[in-house]
N, C-alpha and C. Protein backbone atom coordinates (compact mmCIF):
# COMPACT_ATOMS: atom_id res chain seq x y z
N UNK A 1 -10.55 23.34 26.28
CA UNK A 1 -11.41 22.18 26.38
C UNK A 1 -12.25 22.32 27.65
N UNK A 2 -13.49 21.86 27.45
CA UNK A 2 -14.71 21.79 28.76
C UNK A 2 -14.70 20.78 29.44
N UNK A 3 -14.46 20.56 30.64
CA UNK A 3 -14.89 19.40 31.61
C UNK A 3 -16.32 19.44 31.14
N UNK A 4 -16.70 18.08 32.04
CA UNK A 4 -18.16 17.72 31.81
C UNK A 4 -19.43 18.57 32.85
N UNK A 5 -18.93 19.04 33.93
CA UNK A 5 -19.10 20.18 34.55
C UNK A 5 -19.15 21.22 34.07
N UNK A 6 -18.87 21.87 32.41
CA UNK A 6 -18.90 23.30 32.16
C UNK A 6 -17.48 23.94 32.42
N UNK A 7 -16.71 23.04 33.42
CA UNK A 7 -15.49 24.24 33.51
C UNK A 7 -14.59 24.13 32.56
N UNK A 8 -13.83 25.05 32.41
CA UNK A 8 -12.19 25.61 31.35
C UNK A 8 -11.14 24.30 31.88
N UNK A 9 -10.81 23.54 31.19
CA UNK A 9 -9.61 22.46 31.90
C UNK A 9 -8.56 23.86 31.50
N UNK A 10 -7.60 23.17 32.79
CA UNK A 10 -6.39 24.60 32.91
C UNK A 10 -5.10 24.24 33.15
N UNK A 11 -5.26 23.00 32.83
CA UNK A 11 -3.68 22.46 32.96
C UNK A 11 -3.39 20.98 31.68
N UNK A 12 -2.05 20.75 31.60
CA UNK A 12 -2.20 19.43 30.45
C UNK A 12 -2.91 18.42 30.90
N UNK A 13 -2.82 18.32 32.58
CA UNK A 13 -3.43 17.07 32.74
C UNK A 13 -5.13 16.65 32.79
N UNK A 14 -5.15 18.07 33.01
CA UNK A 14 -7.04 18.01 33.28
C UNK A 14 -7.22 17.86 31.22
N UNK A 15 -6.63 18.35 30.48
CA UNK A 15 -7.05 18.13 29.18
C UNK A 15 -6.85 16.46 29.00
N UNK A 16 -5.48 16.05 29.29
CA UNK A 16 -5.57 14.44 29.04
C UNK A 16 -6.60 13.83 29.70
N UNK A 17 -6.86 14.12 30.58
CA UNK A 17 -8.02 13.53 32.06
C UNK A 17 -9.39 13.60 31.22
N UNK A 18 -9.78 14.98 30.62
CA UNK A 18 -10.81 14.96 29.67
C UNK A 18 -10.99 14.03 28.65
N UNK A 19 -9.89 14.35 27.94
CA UNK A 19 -9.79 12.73 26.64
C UNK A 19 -10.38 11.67 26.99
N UNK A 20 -9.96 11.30 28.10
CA UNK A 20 -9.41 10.31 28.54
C UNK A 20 -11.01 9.88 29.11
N UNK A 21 -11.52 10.49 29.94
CA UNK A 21 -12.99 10.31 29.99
C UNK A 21 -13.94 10.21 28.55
N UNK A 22 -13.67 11.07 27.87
CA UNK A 22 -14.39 11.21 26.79
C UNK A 22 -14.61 9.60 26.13
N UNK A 23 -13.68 9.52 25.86
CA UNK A 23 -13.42 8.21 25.27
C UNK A 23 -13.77 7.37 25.71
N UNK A 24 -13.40 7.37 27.04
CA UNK A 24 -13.65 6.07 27.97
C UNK A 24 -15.47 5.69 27.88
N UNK A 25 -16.14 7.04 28.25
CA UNK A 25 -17.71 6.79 27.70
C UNK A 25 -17.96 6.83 26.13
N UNK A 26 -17.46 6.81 25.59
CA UNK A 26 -17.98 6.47 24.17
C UNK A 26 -17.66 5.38 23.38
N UNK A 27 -16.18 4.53 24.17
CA UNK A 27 -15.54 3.66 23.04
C UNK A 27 -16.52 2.32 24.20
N UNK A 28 -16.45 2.61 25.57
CA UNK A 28 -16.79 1.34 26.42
C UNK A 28 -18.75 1.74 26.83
N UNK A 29 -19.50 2.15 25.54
CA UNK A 29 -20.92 1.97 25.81
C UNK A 29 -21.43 0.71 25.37
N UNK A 30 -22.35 -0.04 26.04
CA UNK A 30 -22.75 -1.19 25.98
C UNK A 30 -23.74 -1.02 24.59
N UNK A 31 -23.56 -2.33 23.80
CA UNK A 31 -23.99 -2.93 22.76
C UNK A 31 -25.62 -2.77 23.07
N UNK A 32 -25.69 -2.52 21.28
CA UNK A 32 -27.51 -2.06 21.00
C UNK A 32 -27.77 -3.43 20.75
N UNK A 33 -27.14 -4.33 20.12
CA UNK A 33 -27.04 -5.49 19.33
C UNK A 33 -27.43 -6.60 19.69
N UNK A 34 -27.76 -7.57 19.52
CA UNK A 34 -28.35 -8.93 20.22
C UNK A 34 -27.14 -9.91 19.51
N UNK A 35 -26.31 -10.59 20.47
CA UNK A 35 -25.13 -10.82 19.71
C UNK A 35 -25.83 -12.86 18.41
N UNK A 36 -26.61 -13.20 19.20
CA UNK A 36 -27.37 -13.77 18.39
C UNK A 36 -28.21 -13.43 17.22
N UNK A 37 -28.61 -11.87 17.22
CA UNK A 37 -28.25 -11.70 15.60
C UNK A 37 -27.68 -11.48 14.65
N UNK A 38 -26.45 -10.79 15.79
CA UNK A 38 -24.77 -10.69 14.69
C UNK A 38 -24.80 -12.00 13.98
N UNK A 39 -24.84 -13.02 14.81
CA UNK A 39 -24.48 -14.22 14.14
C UNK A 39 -25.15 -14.81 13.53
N UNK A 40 -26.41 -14.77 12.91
CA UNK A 40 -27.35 -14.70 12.23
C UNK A 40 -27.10 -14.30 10.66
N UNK A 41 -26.14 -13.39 10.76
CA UNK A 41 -25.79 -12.47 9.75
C UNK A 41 -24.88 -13.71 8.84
N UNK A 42 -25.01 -13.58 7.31
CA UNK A 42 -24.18 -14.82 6.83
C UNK A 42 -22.51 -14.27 6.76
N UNK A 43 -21.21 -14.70 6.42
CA UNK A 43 -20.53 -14.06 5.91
C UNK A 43 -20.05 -14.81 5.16
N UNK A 44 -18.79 -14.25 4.00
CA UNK A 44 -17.67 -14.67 2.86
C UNK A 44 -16.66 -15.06 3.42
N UNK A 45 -16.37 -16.22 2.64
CA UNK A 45 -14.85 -16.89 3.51
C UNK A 45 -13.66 -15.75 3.20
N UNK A 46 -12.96 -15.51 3.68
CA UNK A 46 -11.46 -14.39 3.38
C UNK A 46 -11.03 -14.91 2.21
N UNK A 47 -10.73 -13.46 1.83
CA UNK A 47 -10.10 -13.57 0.12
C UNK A 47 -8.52 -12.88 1.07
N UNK A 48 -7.93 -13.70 0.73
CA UNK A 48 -6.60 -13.52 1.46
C UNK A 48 -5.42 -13.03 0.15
N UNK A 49 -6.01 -13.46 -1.33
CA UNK A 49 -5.10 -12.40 -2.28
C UNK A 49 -5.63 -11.00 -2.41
N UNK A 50 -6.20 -10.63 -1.69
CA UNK A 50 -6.64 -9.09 -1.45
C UNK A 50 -5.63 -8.39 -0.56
N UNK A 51 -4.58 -9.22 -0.06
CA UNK A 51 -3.75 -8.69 0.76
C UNK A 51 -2.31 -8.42 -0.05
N UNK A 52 -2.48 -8.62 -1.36
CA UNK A 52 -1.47 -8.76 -2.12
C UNK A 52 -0.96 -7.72 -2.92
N UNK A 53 0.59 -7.68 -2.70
CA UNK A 53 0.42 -5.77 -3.62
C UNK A 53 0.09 -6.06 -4.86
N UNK A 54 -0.69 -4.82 -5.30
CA UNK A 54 -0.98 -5.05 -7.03
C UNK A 54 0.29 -5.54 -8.16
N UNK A 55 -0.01 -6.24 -8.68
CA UNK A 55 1.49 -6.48 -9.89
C UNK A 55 1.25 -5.57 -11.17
N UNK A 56 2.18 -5.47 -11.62
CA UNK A 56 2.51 -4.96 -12.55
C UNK A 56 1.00 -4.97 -13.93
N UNK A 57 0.92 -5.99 -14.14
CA UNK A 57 -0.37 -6.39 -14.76
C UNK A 57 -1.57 -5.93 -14.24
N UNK A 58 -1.93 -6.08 -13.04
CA UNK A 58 -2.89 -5.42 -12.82
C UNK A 58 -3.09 -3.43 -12.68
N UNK A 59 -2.21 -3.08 -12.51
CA UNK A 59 -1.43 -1.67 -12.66
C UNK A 59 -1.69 -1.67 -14.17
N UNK A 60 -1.24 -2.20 -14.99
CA UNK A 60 -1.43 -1.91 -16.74
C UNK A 60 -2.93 -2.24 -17.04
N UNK A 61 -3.58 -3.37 -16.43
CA UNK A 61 -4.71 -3.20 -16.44
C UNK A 61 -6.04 -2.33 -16.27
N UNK A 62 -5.53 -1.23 -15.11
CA UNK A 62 -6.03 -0.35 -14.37
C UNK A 62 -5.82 1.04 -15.06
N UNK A 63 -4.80 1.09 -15.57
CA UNK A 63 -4.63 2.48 -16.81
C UNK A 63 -5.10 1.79 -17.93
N UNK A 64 -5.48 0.65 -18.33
CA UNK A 64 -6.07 0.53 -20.08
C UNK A 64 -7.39 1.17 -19.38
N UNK A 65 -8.23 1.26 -18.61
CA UNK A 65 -9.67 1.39 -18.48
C UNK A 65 -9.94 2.97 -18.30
N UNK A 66 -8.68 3.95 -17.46
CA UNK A 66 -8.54 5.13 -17.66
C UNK A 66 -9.50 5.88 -18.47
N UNK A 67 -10.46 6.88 -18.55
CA UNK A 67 -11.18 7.49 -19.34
C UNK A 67 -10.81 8.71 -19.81
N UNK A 68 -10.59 9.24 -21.18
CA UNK A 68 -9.64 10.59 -21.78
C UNK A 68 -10.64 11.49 -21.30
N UNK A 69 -10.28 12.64 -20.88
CA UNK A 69 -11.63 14.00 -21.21
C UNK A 69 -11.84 14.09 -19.90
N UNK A 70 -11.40 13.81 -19.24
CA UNK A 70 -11.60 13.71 -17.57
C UNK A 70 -10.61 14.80 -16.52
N UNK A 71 -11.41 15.32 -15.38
CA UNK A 71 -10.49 16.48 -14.89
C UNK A 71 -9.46 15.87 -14.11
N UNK A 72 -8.49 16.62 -13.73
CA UNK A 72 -7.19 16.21 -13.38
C UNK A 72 -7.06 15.70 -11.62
N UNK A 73 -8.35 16.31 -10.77
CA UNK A 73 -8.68 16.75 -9.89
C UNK A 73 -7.15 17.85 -9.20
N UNK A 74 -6.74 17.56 -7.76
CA UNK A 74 -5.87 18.55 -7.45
C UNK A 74 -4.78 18.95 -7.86
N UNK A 75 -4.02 17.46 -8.03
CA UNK A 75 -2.65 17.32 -8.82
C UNK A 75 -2.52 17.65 -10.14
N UNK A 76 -3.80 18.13 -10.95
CA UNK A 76 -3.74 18.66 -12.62
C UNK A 76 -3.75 17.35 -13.07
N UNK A 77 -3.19 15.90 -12.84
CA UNK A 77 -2.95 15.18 -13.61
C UNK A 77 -4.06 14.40 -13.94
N UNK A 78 -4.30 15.02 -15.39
CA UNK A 78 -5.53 14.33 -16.20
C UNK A 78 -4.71 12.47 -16.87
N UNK A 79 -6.00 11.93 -17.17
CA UNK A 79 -5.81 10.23 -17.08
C UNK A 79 -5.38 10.44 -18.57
N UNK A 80 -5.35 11.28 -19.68
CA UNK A 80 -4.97 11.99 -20.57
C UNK A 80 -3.14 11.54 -20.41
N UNK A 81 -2.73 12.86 -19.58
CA UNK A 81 -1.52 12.55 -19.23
C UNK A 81 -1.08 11.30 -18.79
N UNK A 82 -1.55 10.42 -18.11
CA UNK A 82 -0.78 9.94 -17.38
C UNK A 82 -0.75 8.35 -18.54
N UNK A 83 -1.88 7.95 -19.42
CA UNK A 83 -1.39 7.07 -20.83
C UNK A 83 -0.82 7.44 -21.32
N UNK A 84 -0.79 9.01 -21.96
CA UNK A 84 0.46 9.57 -22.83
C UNK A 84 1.82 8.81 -22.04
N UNK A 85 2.11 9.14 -20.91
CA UNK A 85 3.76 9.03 -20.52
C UNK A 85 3.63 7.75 -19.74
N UNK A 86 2.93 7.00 -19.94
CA UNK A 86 3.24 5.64 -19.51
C UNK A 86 4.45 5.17 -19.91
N UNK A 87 5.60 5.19 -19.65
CA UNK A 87 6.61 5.11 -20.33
C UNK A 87 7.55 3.93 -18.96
N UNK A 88 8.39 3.44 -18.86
CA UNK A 88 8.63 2.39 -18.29
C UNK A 88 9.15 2.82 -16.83
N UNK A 89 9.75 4.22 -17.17
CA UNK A 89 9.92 4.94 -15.73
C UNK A 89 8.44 5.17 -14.72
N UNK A 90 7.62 5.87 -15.55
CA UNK A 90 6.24 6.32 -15.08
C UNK A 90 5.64 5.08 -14.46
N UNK A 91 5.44 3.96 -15.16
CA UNK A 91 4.86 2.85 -14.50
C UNK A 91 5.71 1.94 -13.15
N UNK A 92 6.56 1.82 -13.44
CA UNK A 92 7.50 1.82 -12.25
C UNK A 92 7.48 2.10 -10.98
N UNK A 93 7.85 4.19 -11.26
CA UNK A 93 6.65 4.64 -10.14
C UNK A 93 5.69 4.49 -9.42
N UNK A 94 5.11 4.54 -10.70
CA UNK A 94 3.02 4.08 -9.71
C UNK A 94 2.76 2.84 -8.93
N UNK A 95 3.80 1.60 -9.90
CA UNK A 95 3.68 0.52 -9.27
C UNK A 95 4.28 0.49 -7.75
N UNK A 96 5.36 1.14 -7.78
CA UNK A 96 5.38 1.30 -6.60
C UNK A 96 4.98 1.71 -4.90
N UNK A 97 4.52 3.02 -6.08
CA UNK A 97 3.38 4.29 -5.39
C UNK A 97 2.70 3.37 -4.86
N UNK A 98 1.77 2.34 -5.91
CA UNK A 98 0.68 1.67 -5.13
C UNK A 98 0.81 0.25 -4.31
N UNK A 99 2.13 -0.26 -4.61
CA UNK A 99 2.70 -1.14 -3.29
C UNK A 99 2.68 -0.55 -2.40
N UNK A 100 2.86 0.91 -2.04
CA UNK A 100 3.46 1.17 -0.65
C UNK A 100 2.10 1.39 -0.16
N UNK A 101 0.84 2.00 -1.01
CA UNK A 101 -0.45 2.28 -0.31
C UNK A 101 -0.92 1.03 -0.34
């Protein structure tokens, strides 16, 4: 890693020390923004069931729309497969799968 000087940092601390600057000028640069036009800006009241794990229904909902003929991408698993074995174990799974994400 380069100090801001060009030199080789040569120890752990001059690398944390680097970070540590780095950051410090990039996360604490002063606003382009006019904060009176942030607020200008309208917004949406919070949809607070967006915080909700998907249920079961919406999971069965989400594989009826699935499209056949479609590539598997990395995992091979085409949307093909995965209506075929919708089976009570398989959905289970996913439902879960997608509680935890």
């Amino acid at each position: 890693m380069w100090k801001e000087n060009g030199e080789v940092t040569r120890s752990p601390e001059e690398v944390k020390q680097r970070w540590h600057d780095h950051f410090n000028d990039v996360l604490n640069a002063p606003s382009q923004y006019r904060q009176e036009t942030i607020e200008e800006i309208p917004s949406h009241p919070t949809e607070w069931e967006l915080d909700d794990p998907p249920t079961c229904e919406e999971l069965m909902a989400a594989l009826s729309k699935l499209k056949r003929g479609k590539a598997g991408g990395k995992t091979g698993m085409t949307p093909q497969l995965i209506v075929h074995w919708t089976g009570a174990e398989l959905i289970d799974s996913l439902l879960q799968l997608t509680q935890r994400v």
